[in-house]
PDB file of N, CA and C in Angstrom:
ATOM      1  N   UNK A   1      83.916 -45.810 -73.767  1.00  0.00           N
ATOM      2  CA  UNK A   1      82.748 -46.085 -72.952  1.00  0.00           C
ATOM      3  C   UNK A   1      81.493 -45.842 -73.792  1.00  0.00           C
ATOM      4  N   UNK A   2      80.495 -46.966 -73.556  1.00  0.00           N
ATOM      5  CA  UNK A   2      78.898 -46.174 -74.152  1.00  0.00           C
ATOM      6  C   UNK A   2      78.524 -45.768 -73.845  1.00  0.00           C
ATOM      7  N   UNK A   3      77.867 -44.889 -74.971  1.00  0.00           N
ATOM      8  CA  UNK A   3      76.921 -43.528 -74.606  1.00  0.00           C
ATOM      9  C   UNK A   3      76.350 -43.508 -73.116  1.00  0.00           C
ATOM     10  N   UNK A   4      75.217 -44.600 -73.342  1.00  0.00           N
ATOM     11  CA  UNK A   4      74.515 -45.175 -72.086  1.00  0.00           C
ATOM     12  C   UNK A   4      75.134 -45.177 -70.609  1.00  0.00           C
ATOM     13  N   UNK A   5      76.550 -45.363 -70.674  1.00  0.00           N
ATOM     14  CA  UNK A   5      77.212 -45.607 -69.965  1.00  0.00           C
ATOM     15  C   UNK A   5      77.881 -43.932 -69.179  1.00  0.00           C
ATOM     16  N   UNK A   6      78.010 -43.688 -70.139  1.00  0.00           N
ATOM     17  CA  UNK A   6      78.454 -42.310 -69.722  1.00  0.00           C
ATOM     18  C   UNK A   6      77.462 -41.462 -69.484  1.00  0.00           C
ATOM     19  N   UNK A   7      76.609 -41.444 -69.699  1.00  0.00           N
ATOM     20  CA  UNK A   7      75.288 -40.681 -68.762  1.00  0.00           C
ATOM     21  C   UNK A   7      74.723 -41.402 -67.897  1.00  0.00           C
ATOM     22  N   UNK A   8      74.736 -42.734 -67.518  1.00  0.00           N
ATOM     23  CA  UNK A   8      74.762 -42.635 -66.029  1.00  0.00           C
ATOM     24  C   UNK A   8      75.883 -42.279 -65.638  1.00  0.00           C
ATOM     25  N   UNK A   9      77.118 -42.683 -65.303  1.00  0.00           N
ATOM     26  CA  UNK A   9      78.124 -42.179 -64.655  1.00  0.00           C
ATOM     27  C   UNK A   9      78.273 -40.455 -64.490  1.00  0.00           C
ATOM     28  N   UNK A  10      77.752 -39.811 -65.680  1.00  0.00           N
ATOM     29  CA  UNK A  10      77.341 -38.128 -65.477  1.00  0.00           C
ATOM     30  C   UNK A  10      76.484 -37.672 -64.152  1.00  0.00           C
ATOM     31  N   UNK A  11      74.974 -38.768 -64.340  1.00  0.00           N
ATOM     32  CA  UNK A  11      74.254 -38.561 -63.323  1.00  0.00           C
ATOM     33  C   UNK A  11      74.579 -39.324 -62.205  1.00  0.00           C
ATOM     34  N   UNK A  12      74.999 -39.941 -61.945  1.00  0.00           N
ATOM     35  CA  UNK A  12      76.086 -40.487 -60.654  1.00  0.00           C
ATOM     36  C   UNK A  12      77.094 -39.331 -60.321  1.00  0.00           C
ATOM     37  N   UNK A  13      77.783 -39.018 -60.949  1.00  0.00           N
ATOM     38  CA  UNK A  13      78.982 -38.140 -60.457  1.00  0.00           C
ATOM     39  C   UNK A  13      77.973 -37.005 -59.274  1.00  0.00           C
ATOM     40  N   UNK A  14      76.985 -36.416 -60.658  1.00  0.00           N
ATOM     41  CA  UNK A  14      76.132 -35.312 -59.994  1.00  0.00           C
ATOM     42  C   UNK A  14      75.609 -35.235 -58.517  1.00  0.00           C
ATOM     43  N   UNK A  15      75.091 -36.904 -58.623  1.00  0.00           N
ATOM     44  CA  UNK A  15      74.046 -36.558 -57.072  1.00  0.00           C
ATOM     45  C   UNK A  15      74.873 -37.477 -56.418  1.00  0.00           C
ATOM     46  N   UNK A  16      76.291 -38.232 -56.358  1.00  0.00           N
ATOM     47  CA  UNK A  16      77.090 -37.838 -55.142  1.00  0.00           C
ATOM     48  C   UNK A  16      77.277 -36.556 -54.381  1.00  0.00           C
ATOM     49  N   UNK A  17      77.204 -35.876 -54.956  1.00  0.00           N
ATOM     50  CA  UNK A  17      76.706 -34.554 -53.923  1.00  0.00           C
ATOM     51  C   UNK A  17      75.820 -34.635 -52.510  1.00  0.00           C
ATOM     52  N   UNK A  18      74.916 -35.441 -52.905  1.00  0.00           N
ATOM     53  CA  UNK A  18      73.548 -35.761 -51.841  1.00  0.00           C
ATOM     54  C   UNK A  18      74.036 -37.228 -50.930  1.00  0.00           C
ATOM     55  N   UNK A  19      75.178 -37.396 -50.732  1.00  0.00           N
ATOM     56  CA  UNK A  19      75.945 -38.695 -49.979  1.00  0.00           C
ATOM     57  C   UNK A  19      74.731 -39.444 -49.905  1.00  0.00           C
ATOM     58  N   UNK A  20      74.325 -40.266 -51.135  1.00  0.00           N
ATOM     59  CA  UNK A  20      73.419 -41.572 -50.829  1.00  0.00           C
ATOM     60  C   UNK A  20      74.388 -42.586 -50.468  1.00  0.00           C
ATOM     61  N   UNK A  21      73.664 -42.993 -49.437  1.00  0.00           N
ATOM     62  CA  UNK A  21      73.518 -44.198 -49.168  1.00  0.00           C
ATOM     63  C   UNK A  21      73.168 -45.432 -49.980  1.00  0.00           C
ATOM     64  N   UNK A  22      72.373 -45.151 -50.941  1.00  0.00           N
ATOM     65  CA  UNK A  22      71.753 -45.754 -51.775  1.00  0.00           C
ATOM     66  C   UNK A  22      71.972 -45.698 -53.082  1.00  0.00           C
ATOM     67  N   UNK A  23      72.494 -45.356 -54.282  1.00  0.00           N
ATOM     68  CA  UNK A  23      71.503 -44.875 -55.403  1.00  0.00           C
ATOM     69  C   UNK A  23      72.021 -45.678 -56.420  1.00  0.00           C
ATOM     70  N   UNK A  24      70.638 -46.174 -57.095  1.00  0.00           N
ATOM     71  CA  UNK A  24      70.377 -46.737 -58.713  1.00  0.00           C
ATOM     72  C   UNK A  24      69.854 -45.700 -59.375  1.00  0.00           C
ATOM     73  N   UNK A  25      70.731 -46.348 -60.405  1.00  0.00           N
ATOM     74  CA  UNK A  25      69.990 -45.375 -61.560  1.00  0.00           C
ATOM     75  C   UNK A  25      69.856 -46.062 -62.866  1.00  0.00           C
ATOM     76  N   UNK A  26      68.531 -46.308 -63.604  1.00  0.00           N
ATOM     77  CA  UNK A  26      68.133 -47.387 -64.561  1.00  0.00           C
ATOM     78  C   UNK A  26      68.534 -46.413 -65.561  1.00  0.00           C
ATOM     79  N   UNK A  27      68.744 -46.692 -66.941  1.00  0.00           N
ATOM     80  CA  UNK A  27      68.458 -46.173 -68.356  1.00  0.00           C
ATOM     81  C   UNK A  27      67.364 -46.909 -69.032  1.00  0.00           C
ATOM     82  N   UNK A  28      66.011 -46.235 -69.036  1.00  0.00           N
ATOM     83  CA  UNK A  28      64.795 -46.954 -69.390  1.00  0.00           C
ATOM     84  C   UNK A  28      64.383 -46.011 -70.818  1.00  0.00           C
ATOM     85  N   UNK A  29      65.675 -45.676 -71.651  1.00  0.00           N
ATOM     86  CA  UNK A  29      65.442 -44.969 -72.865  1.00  0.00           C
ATOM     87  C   UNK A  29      64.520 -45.614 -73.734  1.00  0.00           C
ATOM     88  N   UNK A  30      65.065 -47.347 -73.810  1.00  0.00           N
ATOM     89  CA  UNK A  30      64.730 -48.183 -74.973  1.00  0.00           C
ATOM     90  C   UNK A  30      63.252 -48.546 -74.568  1.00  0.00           C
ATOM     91  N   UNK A  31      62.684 -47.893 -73.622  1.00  0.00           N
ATOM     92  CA  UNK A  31      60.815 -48.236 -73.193  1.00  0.00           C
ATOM     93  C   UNK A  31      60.283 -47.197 -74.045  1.00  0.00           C
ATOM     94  N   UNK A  32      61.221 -46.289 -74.947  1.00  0.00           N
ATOM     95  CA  UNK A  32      60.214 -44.806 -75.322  1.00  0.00           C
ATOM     96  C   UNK A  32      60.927 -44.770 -76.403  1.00  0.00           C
ATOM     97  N   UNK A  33      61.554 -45.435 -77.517  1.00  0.00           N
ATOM     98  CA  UNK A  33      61.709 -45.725 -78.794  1.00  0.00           C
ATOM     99  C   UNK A  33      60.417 -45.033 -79.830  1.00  0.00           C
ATOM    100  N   UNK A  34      60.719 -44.448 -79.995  1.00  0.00           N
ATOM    101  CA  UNK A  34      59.644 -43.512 -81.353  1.00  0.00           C
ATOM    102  C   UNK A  34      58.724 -42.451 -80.445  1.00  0.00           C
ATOM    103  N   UNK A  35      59.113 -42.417 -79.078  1.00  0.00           N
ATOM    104  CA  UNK A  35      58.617 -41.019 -78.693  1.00  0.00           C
ATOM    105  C   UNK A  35      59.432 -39.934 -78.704  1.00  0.00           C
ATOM    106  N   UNK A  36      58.624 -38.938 -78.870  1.00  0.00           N
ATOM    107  CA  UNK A  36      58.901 -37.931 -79.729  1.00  0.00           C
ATOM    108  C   UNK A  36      60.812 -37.078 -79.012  1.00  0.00           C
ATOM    109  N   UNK A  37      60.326 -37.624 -77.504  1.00  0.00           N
ATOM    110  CA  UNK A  37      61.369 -36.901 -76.733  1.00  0.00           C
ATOM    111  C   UNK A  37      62.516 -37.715 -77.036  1.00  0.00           C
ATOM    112  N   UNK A  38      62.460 -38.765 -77.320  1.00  0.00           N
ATOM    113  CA  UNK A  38      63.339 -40.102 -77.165  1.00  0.00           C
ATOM    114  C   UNK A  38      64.605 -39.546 -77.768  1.00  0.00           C
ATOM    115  N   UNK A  39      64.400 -38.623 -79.231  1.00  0.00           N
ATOM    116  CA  UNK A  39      65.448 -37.934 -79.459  1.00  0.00           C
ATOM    117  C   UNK A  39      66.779 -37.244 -78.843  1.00  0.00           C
ATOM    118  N   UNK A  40      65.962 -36.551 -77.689  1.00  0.00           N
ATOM    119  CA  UNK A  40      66.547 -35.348 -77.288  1.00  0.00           C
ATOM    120  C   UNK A  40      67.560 -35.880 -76.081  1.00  0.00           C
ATOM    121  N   UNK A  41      66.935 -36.624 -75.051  1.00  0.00           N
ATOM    122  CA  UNK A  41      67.672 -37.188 -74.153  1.00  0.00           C
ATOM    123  C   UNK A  41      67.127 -38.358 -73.762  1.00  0.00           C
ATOM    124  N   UNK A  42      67.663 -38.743 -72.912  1.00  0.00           N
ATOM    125  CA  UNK A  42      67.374 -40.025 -72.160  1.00  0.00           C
ATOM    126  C   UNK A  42      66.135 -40.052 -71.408  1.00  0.00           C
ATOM    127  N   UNK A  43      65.305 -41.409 -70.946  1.00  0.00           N
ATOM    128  CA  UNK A  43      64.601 -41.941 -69.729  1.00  0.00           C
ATOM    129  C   UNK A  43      65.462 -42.352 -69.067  1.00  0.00           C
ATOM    130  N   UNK A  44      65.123 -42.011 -67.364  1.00  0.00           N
ATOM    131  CA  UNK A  44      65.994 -42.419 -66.529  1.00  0.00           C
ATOM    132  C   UNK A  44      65.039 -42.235 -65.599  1.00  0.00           C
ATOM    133  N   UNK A  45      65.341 -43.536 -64.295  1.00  0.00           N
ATOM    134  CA  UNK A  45      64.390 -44.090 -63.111  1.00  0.00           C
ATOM    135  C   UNK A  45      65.907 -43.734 -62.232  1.00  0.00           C
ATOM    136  N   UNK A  46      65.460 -43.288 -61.087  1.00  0.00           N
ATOM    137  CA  UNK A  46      66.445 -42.851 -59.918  1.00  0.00           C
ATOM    138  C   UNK A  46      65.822 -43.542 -58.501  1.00  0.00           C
ATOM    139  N   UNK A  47      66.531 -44.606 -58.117  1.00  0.00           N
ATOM    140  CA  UNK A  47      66.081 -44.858 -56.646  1.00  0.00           C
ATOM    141  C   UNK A  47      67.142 -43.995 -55.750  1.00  0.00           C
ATOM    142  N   UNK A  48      67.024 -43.689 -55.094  1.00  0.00           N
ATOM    143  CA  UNK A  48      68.162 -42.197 -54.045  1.00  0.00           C
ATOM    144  C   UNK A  48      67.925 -42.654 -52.629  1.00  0.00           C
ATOM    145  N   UNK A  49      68.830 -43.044 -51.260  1.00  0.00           N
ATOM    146  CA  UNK A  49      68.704 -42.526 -50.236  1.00  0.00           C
ATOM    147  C   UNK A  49      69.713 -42.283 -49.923  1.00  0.00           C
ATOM    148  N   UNK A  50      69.017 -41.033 -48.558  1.00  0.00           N
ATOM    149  CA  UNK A  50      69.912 -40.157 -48.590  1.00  0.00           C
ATOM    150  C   UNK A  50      69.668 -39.091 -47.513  1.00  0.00           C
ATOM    151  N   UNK A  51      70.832 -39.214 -46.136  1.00  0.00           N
ATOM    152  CA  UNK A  51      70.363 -38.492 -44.851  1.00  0.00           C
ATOM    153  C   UNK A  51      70.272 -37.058 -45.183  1.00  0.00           C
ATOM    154  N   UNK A  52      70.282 -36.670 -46.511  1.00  0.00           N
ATOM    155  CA  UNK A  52      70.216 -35.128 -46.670  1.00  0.00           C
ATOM    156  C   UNK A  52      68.369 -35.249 -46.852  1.00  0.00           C
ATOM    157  N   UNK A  53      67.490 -36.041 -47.295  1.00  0.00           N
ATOM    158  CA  UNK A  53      66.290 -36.211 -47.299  1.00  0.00           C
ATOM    159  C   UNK A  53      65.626 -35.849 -45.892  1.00  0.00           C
ATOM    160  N   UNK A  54      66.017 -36.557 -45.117  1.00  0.00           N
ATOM    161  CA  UNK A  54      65.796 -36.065 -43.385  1.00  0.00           C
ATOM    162  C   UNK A  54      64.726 -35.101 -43.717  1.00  0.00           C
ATOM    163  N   UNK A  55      63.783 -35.198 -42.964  1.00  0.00           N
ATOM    164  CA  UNK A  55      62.831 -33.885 -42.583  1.00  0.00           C
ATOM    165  C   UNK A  55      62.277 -33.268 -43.799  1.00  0.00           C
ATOM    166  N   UNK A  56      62.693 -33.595 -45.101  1.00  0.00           N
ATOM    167  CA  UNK A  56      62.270 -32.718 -46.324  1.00  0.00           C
ATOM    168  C   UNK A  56      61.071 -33.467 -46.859  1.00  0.00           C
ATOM    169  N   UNK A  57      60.028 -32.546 -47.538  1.00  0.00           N
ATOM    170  CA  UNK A  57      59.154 -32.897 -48.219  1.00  0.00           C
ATOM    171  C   UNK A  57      59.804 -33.903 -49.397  1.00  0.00           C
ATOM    172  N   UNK A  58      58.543 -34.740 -50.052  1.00  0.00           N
ATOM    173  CA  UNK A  58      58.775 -35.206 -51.783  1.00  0.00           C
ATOM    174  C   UNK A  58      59.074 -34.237 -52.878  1.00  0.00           C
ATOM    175  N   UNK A  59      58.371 -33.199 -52.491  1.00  0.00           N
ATOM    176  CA  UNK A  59      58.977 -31.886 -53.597  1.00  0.00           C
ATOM    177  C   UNK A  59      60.157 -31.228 -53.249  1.00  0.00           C
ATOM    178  N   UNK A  60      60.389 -30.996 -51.835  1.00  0.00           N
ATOM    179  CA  UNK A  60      62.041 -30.739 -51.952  1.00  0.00           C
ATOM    180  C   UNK A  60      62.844 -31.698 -51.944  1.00  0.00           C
ATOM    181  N   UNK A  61      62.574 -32.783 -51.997  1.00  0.00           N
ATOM    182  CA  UNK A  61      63.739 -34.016 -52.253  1.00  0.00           C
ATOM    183  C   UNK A  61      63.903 -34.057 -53.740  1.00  0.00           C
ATOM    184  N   UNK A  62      63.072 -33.827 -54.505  1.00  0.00           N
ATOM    185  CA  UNK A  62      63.127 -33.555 -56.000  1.00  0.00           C
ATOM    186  C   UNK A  62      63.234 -32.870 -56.346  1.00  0.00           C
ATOM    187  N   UNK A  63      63.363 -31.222 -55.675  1.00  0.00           N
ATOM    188  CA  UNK A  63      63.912 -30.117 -55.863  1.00  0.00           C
ATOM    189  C   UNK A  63      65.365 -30.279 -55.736  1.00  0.00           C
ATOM    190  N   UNK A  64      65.736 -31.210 -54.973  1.00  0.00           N
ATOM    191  CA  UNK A  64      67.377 -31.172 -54.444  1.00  0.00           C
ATOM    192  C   UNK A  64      68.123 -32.050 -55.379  1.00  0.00           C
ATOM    193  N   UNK A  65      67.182 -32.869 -56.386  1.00  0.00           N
ATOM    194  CA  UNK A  65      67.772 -33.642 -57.405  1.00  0.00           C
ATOM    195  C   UNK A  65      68.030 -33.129 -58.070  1.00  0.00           C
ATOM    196  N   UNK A  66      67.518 -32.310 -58.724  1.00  0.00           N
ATOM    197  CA  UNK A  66      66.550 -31.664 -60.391  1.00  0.00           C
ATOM    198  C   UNK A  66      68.525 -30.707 -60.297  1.00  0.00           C
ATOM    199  N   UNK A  67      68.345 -30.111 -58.936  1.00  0.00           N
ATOM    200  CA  UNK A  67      69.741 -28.828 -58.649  1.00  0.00           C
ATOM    201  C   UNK A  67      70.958 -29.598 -58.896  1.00  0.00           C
ATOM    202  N   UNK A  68      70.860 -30.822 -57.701  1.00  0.00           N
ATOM    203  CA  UNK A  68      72.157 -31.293 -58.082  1.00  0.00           C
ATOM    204  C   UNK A  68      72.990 -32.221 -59.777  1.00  0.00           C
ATOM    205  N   UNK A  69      71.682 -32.202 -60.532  1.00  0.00           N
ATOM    206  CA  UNK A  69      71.693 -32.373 -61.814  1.00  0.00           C
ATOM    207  C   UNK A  69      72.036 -31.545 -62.752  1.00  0.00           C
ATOM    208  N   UNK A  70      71.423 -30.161 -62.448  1.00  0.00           N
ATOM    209  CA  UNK A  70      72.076 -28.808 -63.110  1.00  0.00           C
ATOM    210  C   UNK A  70      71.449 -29.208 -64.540  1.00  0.00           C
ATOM    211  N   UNK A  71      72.507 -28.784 -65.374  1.00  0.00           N
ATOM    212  CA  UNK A  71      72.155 -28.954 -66.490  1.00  0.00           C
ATOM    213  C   UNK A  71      71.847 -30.133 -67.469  1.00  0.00           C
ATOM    214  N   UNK A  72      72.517 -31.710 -66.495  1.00  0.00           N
ATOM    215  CA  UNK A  72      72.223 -32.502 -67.353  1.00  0.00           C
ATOM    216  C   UNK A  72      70.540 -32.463 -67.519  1.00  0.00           C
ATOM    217  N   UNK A  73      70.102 -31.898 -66.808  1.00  0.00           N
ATOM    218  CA  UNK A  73      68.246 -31.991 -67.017  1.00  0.00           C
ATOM    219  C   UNK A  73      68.100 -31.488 -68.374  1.00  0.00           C
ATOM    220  N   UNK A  74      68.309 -30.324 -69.170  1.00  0.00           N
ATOM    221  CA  UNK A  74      68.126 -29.557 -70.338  1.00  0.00           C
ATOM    222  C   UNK A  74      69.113 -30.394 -71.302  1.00  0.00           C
ATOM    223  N   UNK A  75      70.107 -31.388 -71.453  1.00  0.00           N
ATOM    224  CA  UNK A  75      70.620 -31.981 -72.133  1.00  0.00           C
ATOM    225  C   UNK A  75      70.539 -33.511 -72.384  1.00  0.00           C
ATOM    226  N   UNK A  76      71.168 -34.424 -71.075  1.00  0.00           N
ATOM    227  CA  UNK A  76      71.521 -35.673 -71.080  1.00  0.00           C
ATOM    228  C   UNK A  76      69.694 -36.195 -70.887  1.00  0.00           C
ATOM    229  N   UNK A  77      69.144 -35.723 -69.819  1.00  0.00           N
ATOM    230  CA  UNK A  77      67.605 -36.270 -69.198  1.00  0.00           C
ATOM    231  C   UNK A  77      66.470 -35.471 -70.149  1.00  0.00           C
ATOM    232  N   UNK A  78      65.564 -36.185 -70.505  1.00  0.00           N
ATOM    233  CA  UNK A  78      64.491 -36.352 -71.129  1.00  0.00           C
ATOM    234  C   UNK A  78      63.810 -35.932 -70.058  1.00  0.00           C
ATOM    235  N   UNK A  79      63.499 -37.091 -69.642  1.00  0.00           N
ATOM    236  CA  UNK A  79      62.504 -37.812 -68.419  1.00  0.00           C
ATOM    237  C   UNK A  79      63.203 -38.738 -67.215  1.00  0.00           C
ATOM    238  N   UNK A  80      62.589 -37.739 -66.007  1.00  0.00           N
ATOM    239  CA  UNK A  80      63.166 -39.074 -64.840  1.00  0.00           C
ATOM    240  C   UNK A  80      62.297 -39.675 -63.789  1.00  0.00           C
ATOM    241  N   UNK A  81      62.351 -40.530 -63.681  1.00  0.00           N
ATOM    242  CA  UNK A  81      61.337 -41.173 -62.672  1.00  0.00           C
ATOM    243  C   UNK A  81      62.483 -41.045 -61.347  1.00  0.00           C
ATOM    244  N   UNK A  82      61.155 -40.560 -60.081  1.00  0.00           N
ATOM    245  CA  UNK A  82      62.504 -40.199 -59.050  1.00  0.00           C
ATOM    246  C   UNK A  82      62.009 -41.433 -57.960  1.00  0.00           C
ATOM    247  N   UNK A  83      62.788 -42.053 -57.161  1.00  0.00           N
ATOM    248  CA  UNK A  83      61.851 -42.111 -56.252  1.00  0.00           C
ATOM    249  C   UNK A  83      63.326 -42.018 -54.488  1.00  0.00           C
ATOM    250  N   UNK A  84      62.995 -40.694 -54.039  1.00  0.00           N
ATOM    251  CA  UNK A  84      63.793 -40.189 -53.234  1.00  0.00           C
ATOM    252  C   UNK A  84      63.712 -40.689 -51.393  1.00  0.00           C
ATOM    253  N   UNK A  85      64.550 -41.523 -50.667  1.00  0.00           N
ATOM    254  CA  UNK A  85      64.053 -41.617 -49.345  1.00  0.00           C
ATOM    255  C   UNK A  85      65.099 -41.515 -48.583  1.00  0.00           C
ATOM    256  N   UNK A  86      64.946 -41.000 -46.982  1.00  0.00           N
ATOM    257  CA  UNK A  86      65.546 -40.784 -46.131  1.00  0.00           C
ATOM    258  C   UNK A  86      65.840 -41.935 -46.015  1.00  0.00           C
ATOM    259  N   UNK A  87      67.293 -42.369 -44.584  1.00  0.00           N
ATOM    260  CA  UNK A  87      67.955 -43.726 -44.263  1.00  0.00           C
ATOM    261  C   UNK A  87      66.487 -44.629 -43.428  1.00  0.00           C
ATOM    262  N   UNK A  88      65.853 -43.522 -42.545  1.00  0.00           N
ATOM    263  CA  UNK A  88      64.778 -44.266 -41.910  1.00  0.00           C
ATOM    264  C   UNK A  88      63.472 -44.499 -42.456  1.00  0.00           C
ATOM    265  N   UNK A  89      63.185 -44.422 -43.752  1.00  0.00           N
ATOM    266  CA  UNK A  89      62.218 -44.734 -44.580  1.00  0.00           C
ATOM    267  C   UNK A  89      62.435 -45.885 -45.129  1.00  0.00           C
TER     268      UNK A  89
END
């Protein structure tokens, strides 16, 4: 499998945790080619829904990502663009 490939499927495995309904997840590494982070890990765009969102703020819906990610944040993720919504949003 490629690289690419296997870190989404990492971050997929992860936030099945959060039973979306929904979720994409882009690899937008190759937009940040010679930045400095580009090294270390990946860009990644997250569309998420998800009845665990219900009632929660934008910062705890991205608090509930960042957790159910754990450590790929300090390894696999660079940078993520989130964008998190309940089923009725």
């Amino acid at each position: 499998m490629e690289p690419t490939k296997d870190k989404l499927n990492l971050i997929r495995s992860s936030l099945i945790q959060l039973h979306p309904t929904i979720l994409t997840i882009h690899d937008e590494s190759h937009l940040h080619v010679g930045h400095n982070g580009a090294k270390g890990g990946g860009h990644f765009s997250i569309q998420i829904t998800s009845q665990a969102f219900e009632g929660k703020t934008p910062v705890q819906r991205h608090q509930m990502i960042y957790e159910a990610l754990g450590d790929l944040i300090k390894t696999e993720i660079h940078a993520i663009s989130i964008t998190a919504k309940a089923p009725n949003e």
